[in-house]
C-alpha atoms as a PDB file:
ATOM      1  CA  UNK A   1       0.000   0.000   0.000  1.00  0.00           C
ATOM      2  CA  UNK A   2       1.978   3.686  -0.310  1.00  0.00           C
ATOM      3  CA  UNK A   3       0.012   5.803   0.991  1.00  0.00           C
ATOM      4  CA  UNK A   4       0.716   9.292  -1.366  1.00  0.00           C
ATOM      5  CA  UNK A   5      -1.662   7.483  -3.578  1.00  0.00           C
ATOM      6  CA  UNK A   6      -4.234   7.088  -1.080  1.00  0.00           C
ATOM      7  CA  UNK A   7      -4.954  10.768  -0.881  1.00  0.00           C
ATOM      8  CA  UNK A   8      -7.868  13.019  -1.531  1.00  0.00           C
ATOM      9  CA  UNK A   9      -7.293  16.199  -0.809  1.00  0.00           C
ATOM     10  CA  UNK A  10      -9.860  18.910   0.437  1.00  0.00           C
ATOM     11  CA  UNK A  11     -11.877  21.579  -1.250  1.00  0.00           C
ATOM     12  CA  UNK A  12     -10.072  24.177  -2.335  1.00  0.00           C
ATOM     13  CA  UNK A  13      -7.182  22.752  -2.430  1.00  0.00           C
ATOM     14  CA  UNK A  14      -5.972  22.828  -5.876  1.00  0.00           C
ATOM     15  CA  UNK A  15      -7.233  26.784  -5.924  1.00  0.00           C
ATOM     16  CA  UNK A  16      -4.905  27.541  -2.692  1.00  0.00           C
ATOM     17  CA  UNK A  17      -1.600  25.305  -4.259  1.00  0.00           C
ATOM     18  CA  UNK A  18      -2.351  27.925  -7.657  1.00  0.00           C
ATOM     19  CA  UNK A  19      -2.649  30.876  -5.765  1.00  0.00           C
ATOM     20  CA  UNK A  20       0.434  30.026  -3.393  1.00  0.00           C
ATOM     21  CA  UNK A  21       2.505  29.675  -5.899  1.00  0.00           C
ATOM     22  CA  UNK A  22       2.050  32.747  -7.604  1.00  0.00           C
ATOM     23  CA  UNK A  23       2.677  33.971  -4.242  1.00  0.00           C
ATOM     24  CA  UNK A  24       5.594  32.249  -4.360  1.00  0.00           C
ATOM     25  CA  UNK A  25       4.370  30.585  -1.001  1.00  0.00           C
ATOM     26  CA  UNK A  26       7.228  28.548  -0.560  1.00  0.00           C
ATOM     27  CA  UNK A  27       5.864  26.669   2.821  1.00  0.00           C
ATOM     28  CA  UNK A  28       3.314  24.321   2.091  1.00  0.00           C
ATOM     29  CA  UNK A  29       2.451  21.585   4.375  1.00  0.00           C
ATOM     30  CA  UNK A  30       2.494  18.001   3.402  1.00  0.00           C
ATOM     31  CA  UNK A  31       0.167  16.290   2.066  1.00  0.00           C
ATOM     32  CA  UNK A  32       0.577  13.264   4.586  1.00  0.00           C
ATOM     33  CA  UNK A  33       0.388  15.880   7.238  1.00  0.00           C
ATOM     34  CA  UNK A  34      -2.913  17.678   5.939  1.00  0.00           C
ATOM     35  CA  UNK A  35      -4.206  13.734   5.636  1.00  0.00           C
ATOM     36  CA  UNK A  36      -3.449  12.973   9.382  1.00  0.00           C
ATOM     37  CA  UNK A  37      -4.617  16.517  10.605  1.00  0.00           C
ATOM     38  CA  UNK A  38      -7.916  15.703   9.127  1.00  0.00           C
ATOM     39  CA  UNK A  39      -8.209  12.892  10.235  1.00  0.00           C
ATOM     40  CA  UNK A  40      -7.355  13.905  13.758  1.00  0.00           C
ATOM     41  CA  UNK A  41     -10.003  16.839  13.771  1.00  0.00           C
ATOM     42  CA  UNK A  42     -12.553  14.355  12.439  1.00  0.00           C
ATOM     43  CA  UNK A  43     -12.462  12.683  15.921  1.00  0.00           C
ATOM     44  CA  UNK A  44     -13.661  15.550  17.623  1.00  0.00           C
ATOM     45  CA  UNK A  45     -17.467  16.312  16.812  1.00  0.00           C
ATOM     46  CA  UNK A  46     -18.245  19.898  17.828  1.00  0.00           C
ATOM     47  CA  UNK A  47     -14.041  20.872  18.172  1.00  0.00           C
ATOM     48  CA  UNK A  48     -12.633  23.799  19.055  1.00  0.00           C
ATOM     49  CA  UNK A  49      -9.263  23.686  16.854  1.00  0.00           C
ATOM     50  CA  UNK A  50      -6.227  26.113  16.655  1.00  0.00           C
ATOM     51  CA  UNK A  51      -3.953  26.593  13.562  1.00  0.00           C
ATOM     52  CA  UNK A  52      -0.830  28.447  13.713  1.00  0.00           C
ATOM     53  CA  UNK A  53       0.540  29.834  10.970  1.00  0.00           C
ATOM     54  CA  UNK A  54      -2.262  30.031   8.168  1.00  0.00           C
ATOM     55  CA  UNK A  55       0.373  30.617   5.171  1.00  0.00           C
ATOM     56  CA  UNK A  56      -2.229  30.724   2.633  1.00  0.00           C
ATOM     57  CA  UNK A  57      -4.900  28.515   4.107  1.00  0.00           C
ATOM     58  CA  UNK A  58      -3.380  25.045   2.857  1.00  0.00           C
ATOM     59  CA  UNK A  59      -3.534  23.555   6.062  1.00  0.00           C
ATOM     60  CA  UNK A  60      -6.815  25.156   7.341  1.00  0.00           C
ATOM     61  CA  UNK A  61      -7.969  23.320   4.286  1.00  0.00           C
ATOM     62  CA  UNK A  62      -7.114  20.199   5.801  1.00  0.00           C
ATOM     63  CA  UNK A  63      -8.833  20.988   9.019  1.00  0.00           C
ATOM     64  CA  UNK A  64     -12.185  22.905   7.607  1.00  0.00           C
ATOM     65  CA  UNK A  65     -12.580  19.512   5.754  1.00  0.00           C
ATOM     66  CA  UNK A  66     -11.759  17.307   9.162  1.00  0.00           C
ATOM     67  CA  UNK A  67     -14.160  19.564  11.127  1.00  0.00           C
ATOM     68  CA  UNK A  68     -18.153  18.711  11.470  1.00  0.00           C
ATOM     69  CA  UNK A  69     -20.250  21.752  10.889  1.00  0.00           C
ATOM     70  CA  UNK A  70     -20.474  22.720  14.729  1.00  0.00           C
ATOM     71  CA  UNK A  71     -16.769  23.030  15.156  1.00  0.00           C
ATOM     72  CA  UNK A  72     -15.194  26.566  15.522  1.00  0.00           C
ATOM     73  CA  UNK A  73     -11.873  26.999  13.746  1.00  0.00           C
ATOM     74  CA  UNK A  74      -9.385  30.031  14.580  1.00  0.00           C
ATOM     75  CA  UNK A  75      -6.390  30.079  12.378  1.00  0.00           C
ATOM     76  CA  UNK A  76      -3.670  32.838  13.147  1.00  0.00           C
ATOM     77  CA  UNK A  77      -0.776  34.423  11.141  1.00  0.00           C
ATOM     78  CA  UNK A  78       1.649  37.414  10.977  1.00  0.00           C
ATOM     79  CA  UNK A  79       1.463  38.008   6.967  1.00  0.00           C
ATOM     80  CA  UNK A  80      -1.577  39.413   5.917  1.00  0.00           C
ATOM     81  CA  UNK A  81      -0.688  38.975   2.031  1.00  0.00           C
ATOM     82  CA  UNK A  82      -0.479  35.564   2.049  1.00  0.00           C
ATOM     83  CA  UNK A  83      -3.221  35.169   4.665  1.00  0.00           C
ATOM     84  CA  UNK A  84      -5.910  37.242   2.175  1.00  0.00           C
ATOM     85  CA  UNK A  85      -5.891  34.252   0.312  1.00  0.00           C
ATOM     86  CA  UNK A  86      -7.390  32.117   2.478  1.00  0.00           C
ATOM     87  CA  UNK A  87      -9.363  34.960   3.904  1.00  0.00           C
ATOM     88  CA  UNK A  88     -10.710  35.308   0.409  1.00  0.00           C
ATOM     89  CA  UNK A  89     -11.415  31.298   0.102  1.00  0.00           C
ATOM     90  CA  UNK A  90     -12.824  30.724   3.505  1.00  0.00           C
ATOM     91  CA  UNK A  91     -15.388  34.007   3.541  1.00  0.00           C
ATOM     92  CA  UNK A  92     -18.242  31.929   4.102  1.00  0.00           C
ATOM     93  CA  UNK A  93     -17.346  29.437   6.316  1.00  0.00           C
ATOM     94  CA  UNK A  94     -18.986  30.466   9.390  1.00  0.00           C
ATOM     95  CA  UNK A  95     -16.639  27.864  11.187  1.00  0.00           C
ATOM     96  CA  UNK A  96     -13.621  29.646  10.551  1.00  0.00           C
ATOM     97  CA  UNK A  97     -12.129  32.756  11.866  1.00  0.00           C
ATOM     98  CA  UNK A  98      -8.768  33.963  10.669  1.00  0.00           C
ATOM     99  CA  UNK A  99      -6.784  36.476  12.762  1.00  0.00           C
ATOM    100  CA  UNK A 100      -4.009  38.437  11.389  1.00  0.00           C
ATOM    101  CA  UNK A 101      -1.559  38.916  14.500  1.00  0.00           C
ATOM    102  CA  UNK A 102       1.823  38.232  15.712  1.00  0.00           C
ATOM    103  CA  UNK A 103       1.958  34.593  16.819  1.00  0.00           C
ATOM    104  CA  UNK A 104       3.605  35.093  20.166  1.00  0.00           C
ATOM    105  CA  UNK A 105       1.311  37.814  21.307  1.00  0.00           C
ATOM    106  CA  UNK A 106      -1.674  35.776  20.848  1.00  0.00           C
ATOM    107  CA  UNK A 107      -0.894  32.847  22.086  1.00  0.00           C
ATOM    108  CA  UNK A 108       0.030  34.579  24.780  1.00  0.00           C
ATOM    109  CA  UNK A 109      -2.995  37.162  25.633  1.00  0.00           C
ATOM    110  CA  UNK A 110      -5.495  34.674  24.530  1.00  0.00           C
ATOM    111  CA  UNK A 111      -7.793  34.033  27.405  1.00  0.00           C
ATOM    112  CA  UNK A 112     -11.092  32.314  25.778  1.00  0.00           C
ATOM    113  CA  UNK A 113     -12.121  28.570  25.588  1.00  0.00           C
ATOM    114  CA  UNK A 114      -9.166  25.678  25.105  1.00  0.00           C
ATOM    115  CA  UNK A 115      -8.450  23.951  22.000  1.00  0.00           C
ATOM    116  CA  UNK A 116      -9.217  20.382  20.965  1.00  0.00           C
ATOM    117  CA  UNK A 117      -6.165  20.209  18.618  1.00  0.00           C
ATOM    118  CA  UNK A 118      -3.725  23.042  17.974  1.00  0.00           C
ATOM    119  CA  UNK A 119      -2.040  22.168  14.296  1.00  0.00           C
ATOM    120  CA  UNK A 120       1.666  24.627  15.301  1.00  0.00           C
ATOM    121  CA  UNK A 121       3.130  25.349  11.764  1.00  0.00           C
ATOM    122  CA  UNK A 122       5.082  28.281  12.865  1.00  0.00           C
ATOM    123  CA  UNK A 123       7.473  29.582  15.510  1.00  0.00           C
ATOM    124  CA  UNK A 124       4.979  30.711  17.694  1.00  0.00           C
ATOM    125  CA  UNK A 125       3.967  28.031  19.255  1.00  0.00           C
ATOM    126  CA  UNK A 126       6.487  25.449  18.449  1.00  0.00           C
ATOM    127  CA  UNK A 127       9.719  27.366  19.192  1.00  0.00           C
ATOM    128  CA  UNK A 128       8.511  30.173  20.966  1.00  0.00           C
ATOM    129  CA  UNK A 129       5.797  30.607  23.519  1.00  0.00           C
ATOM    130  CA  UNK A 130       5.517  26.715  24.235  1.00  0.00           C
ATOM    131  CA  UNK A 131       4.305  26.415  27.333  1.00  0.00           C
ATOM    132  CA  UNK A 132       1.685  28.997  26.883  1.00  0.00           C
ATOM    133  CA  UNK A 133       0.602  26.795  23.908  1.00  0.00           C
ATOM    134  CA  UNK A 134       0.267  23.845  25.718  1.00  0.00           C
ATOM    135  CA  UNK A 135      -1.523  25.247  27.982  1.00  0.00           C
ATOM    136  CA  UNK A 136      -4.319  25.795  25.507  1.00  0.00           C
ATOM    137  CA  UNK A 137      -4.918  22.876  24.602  1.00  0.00           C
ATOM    138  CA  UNK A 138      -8.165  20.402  26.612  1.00  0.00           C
ATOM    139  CA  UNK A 139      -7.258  17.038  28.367  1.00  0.00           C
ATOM    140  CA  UNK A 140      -8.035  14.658  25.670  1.00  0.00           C
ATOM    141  CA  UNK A 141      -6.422  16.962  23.501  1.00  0.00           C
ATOM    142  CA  UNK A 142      -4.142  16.849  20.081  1.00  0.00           C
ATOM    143  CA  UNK A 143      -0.821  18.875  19.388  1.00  0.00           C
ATOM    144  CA  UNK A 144       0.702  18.434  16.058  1.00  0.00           C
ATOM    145  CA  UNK A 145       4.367  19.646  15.224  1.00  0.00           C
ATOM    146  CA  UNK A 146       5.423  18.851  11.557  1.00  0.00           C
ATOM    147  CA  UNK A 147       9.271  20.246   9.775  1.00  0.00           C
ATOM    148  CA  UNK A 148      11.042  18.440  12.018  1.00  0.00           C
ATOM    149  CA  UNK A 149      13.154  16.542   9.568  1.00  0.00           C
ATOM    150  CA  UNK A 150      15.780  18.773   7.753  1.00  0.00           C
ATOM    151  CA  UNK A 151      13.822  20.808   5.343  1.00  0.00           C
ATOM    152  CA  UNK A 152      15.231  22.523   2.071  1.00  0.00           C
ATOM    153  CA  UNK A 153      14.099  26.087   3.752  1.00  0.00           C
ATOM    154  CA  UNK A 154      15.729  25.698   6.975  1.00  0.00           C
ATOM    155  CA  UNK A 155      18.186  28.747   8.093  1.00  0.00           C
ATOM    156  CA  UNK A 156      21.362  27.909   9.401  1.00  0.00           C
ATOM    157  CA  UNK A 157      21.642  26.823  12.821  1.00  0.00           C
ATOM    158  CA  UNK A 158      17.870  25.370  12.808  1.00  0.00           C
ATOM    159  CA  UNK A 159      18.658  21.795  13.072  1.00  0.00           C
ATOM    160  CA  UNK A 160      19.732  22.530  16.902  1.00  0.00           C
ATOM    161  CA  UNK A 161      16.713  23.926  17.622  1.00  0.00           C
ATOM    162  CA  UNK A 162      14.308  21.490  16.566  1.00  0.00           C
ATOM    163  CA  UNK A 163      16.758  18.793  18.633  1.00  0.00           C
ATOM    164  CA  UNK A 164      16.562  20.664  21.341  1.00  0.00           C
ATOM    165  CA  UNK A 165      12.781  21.135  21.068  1.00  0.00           C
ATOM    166  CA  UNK A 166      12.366  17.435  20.517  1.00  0.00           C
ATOM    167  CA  UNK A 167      14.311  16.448  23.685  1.00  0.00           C
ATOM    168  CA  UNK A 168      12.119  19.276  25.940  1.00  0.00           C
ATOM    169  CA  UNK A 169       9.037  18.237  24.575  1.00  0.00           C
ATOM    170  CA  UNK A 170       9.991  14.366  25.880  1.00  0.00           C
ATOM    171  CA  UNK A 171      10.546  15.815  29.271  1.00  0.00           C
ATOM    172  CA  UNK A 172       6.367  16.213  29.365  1.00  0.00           C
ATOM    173  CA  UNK A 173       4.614  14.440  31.704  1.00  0.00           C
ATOM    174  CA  UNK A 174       1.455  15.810  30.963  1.00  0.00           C
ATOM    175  CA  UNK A 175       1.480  14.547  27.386  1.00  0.00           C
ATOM    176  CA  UNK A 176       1.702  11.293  25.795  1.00  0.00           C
ATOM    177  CA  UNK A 177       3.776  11.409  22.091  1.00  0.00           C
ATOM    178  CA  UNK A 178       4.704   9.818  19.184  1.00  0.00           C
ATOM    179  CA  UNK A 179       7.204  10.055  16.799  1.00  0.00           C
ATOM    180  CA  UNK A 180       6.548   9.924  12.776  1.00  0.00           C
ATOM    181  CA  UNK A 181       9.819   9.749  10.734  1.00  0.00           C
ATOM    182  CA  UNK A 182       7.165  10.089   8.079  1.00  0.00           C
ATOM    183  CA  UNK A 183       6.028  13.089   5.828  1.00  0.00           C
ATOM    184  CA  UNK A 184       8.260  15.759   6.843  1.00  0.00           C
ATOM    185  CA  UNK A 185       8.753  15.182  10.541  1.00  0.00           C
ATOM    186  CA  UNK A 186       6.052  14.799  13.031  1.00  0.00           C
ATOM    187  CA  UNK A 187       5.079  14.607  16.692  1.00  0.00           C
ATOM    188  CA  UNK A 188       1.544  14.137  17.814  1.00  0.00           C
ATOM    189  CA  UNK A 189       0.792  14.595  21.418  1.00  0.00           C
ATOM    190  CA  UNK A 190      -2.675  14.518  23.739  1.00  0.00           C
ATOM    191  CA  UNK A 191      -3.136  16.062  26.332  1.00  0.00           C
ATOM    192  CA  UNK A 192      -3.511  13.898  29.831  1.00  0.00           C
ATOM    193  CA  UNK A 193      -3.476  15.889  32.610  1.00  0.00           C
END
């Protein structure tokens, strides 16, 4: 079985791989990685569900097409040009709500209900902020980290970081994890205490 050919990817998609590229959007996520993150935020009916780092909606595709129609969907990014494109896609999809702010800062003012999966596809809440991420997420809970097997795009010096973000997120005893050397990189956590 090989499982790239076992893929169907979500609405929109092909429309948000166009208009990334004439973007030159040069950070899509996976395809194995949009497949699992559906499938994650398919097993939570009624979900609350984070996404950091919208890009230009590729992996909110993923998850819009996971979630049931009474899930709420926040996805959050610094660059407004690339997010206007899945702004523009997602306009009416009552589900979703796309914020355009600085990752750190709102992850780290954000005060309202926790998440049933956060999806962290960006320095904020990966390499920076951590702990205030984690906090945000409900026992029961996913956490999905993909990149974290070299990438083409990685700036020098990166490599140490993701180790030493892979050995600090082993020291947690309030999540359960596994490892995926497997699409780009993953670790999936849930939340159990």
């Amino acid at each position: 079985m090989l499982d790239d050919e076992q893929i169907i990817v979500p609405k929109y998609y092909a429309q948000l791989l166009e208009a990334s590229a004439k973007l030159q959007f040069s950070m899509p996520s996976d395809l194995k990685t949009g497949s699992l993150l559906r499938t994650l935020v398919a097993s939570k009916p009624s979900g609350h569900f984070l996404d950091i780092g919208t890009g230009t909606g590729l992996s909110l595709a993923w998850i819009a097409e996971g979630a049931d129609e009474s899930s709420r969907i926040i996805s959050i990014d610094i660059n407004a040009d690339f997010q206007q494109v899945a702004i523009d896609t997602f306009s009416d999809d009552l589900r979703i709500s796309i914020d355009t702010a600085d990752g750190n800062e709102w992850l780290t003012f954000y005060d309202g209900e926790q998440f049933d999966l956060i999806f962290a596809d960006a320095m904020p809440g990966k390499f920076e902020v951590l702990d205030q991420t984690l906090e945000l997420i409900k026992v029961g809970g996913f956490y999905l980290i993909d990149d974290l097997l070299p990438q083409p795009n990685w700036p020098e010096g990166h490599s140490s970081r993701v180790d030493a973000l892979v050995e600090t997120l082993k020291q947690r005893s309030d999540f359960v994890q596994t490892t995926f050397n497997w699409s780009t990189g993953l670790m999936l956590f849930t939340k159990i205490k």
